[in-house]
C-alpha atoms as a PDB file:
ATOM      1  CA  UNK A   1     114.697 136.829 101.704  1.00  0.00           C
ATOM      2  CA  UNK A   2     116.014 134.182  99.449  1.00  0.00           C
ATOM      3  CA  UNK A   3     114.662 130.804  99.926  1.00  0.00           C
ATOM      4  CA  UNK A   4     117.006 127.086 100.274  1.00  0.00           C
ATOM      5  CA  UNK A   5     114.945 125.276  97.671  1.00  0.00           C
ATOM      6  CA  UNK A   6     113.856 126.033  94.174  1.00  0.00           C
ATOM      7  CA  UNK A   7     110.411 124.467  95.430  1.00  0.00           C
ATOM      8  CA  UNK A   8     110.214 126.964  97.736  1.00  0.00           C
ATOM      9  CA  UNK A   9     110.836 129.703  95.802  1.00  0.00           C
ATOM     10  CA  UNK A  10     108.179 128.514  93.238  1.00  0.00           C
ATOM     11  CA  UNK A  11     105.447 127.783  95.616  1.00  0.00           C
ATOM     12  CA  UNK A  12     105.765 131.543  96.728  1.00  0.00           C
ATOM     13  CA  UNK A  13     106.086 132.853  93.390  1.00  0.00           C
ATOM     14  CA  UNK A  14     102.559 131.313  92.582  1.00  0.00           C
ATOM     15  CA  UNK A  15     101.296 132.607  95.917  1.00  0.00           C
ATOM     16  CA  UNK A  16     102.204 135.498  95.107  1.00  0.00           C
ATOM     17  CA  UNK A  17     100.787 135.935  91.886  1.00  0.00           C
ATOM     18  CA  UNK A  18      97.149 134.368  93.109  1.00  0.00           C
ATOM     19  CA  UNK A  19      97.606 137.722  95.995  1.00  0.00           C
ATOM     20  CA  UNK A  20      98.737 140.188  93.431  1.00  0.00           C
ATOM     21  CA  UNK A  21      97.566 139.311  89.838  1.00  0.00           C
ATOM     22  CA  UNK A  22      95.138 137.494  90.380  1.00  0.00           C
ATOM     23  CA  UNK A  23      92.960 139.150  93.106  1.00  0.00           C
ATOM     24  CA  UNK A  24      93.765 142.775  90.570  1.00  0.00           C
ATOM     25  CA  UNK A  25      92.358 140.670  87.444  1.00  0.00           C
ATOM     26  CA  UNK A  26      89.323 139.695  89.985  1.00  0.00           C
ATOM     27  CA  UNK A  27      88.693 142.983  91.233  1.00  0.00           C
ATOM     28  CA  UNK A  28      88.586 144.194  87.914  1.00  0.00           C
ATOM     29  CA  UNK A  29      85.537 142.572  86.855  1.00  0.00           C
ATOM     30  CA  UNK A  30      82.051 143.791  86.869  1.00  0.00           C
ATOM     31  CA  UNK A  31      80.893 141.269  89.581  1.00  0.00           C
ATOM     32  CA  UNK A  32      82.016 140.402  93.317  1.00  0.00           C
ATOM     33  CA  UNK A  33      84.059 137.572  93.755  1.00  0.00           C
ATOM     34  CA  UNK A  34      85.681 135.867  96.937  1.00  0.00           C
ATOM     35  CA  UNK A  35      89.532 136.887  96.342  1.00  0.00           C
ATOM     36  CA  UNK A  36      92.530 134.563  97.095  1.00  0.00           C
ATOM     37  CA  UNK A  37      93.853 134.545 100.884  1.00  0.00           C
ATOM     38  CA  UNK A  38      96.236 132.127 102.301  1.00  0.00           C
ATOM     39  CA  UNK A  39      96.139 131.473 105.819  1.00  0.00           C
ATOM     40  CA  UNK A  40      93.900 130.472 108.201  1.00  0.00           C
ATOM     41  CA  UNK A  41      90.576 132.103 106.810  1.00  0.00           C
ATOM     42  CA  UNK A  42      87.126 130.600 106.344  1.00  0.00           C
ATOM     43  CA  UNK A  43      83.734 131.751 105.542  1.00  0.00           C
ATOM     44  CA  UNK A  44      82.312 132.964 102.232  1.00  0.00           C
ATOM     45  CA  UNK A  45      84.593 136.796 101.830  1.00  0.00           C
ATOM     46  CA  UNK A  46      87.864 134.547 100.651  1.00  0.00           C
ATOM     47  CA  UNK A  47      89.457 131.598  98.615  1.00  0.00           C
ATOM     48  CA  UNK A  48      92.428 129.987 100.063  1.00  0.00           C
ATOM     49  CA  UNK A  49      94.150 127.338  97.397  1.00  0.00           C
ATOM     50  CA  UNK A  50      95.632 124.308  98.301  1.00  0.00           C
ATOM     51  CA  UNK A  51      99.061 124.014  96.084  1.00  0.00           C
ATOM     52  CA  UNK A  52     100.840 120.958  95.753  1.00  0.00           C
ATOM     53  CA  UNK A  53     104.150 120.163  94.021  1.00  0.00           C
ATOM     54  CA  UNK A  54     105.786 116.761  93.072  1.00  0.00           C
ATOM     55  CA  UNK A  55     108.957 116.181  90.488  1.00  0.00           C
ATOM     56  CA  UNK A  56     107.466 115.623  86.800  1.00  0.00           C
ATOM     57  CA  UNK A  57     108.526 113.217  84.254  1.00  0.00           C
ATOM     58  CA  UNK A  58     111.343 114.439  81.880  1.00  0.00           C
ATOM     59  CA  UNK A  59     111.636 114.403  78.098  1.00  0.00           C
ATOM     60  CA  UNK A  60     115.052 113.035  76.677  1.00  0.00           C
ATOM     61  CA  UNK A  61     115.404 116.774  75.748  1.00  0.00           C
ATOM     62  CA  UNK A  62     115.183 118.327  79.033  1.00  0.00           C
ATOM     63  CA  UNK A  63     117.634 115.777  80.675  1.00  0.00           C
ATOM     64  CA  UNK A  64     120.367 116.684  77.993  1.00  0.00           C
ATOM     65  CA  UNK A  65     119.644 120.069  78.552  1.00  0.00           C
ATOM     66  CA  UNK A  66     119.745 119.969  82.566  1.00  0.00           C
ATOM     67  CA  UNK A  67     115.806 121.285  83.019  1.00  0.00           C
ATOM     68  CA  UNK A  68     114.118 119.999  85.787  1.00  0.00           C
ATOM     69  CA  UNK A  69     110.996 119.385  85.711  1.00  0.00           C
ATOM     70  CA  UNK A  70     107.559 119.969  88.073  1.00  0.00           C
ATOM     71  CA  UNK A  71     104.108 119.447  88.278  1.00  0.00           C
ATOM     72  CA  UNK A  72     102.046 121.584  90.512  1.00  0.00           C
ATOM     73  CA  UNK A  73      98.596 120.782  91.401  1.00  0.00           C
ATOM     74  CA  UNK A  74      95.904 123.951  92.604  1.00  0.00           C
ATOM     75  CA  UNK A  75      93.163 122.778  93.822  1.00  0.00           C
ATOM     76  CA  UNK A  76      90.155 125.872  95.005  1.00  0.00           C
ATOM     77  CA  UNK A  77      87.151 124.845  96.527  1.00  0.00           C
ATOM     78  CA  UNK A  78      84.531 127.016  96.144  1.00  0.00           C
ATOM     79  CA  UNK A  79      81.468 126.780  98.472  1.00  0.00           C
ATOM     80  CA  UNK A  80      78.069 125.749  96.778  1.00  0.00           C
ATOM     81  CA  UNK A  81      76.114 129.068  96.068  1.00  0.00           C
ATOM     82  CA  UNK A  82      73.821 130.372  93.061  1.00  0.00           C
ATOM     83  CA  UNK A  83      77.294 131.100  91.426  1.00  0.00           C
ATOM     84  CA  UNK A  84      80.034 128.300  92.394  1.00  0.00           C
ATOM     85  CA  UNK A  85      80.208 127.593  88.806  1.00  0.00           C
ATOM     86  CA  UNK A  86      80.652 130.768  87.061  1.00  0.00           C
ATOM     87  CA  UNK A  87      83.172 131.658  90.255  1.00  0.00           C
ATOM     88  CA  UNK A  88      85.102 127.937  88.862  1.00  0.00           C
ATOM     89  CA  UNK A  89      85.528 129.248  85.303  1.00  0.00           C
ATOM     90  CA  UNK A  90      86.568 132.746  87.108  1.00  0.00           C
ATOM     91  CA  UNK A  91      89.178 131.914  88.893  1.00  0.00           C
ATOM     92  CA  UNK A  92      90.979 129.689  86.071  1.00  0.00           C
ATOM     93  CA  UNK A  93      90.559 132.676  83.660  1.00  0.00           C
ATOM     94  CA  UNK A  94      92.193 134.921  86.048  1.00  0.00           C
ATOM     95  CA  UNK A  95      94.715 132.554  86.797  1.00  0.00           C
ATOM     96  CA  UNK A  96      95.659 131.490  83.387  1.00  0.00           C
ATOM     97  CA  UNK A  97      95.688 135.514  82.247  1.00  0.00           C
ATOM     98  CA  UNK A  98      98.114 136.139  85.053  1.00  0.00           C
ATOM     99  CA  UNK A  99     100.601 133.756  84.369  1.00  0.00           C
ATOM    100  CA  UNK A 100     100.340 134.208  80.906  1.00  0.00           C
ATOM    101  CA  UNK A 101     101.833 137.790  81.826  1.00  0.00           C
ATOM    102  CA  UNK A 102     104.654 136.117  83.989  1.00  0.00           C
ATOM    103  CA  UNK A 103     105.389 132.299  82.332  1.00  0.00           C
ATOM    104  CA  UNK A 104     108.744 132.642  84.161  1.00  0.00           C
ATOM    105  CA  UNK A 105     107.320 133.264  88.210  1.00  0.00           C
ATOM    106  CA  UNK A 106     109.576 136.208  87.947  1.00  0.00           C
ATOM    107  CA  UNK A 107     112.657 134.499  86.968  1.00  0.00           C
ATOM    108  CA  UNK A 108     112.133 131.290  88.849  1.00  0.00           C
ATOM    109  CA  UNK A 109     111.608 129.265  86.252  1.00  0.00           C
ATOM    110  CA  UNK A 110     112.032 129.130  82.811  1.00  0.00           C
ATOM    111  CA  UNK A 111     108.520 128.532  81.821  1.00  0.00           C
ATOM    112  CA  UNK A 112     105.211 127.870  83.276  1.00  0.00           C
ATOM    113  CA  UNK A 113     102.048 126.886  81.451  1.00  0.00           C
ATOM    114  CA  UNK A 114      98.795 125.072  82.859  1.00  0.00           C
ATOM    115  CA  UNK A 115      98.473 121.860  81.525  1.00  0.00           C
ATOM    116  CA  UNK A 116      95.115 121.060  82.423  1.00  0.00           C
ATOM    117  CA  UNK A 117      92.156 122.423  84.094  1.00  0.00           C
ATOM    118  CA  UNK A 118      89.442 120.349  86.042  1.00  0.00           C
ATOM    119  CA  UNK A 119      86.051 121.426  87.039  1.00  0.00           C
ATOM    120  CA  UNK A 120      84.392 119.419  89.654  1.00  0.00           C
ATOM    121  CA  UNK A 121      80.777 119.927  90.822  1.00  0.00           C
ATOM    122  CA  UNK A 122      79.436 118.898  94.050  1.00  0.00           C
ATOM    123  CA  UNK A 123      78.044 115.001  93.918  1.00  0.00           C
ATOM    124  CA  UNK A 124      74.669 116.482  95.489  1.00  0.00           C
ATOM    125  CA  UNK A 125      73.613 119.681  94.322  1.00  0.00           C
ATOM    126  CA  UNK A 126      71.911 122.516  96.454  1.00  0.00           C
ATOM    127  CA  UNK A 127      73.533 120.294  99.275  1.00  0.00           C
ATOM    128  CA  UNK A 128      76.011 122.895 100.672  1.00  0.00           C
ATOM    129  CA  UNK A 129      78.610 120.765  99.056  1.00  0.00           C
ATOM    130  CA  UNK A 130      81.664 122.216  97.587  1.00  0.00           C
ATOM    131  CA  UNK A 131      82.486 123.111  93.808  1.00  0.00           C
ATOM    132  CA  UNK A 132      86.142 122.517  93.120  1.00  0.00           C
ATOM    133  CA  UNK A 133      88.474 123.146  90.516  1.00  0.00           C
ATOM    134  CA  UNK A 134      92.005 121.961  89.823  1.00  0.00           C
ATOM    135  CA  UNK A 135      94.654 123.379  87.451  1.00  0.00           C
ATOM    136  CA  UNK A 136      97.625 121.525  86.858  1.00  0.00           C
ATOM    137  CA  UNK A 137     101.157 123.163  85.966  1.00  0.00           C
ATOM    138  CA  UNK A 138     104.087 121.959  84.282  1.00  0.00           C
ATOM    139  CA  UNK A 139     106.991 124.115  85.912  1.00  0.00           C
ATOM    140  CA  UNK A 140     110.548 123.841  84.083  1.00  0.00           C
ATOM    141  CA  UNK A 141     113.717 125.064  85.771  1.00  0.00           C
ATOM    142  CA  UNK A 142     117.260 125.333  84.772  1.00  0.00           C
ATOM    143  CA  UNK A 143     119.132 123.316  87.053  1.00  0.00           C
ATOM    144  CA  UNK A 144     121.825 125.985  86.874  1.00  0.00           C
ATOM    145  CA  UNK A 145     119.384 128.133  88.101  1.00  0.00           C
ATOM    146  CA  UNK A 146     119.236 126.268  91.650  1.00  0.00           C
END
C-alpha cells in the first residue's frame, strides 16, 4: 500500500528495517537480546523505539538541488539490568550495520546516515531506572521523489 506522505513512507521504512534487519543482525549474535517490537508490548522479552521526525535545516546545496531534508530522532529505552549497557552499544551497532546495507530505506530516500549517537545511563543506578539511547538521522529526499 503506498503511503500520502514521504514522512510516512520513511517512518515505515525504518520500522521496518529495526523488524527485519535489525532483529536478524540481533539474533545473530552469540548472546540473547530483547528484539525490536512496535506496538503495545511491555515487559523485559522486547524493545519498542520511539521514532520521531521533524524537517532539518538545508545546505545552500540541497535547496538548489530540490533535496529535502529530515532529522529523525530514535530513542530505545532499555530497562536497568546486569546488561542495559552492553544491550545500548548493541542495538546502535545493529542499527548502524543495517542501514549501512540500505542508506536509501529502499528507495525512499536518497541517503540516510546516523548523525549522532547518545548513550544515557539511568541518574540512579541499580534503581530499576531506565538506560536509554538515542540515534539521530539525517534523511535526504528528492523532492521529485514525493
Amino acid at each position: 500500500m503506498k503511503k500520502d506522505f514521504v514522512e510516512q513512507e520513511i517512518i515505515s521504512a525504518v520500522k521496518e528495517l529495526f523488524l527485519k534487519r535489525v532483529n536478524e543482525i540481533l539474533n545473530g549474535w552469540n548472546m540473547v537480546i530483547p528484539l525490536f517490537e512496535f506496538g503495545d508490548y511491555g515487559g523485559l522479552s522486547s524493545v519498542t523505539p520511539v521514532i520521531f521526525l521533524s524537517s532539518c535545516e538545508q545546505t545552500e546545496k540541497e535547496r538548489i538541488i530540490k533535496l529535502d531534508t529530515y532529522l529523525m530522532t530514535i530513542s530505545i529505552s532499555v530497562a536497568e539490568n546486569p546488561e542495559s549497557e552492553l544491550f545500548c552499544y548493541g542495538y546502535a551497532n545493529a542499527f548502524e550495520k543495517a542501514l549501512g546495507e540500505d542508506i536509501t530505506l529502499g528507495g525512499i530516500a536518497d541517503r540516510a546516515v546516523v548523525i549522532s549517537k547518545k548513550y544515557v545511563p539511568p541518574k540512579i543506578l541499580n534503581c530499576g531506572m531506565n538506560w536509554e539511547i538515542v540515534l539521530s538521522l539525517r534523511i535526504t529526499v528528492e523532492q521529485m521523489k514525493k
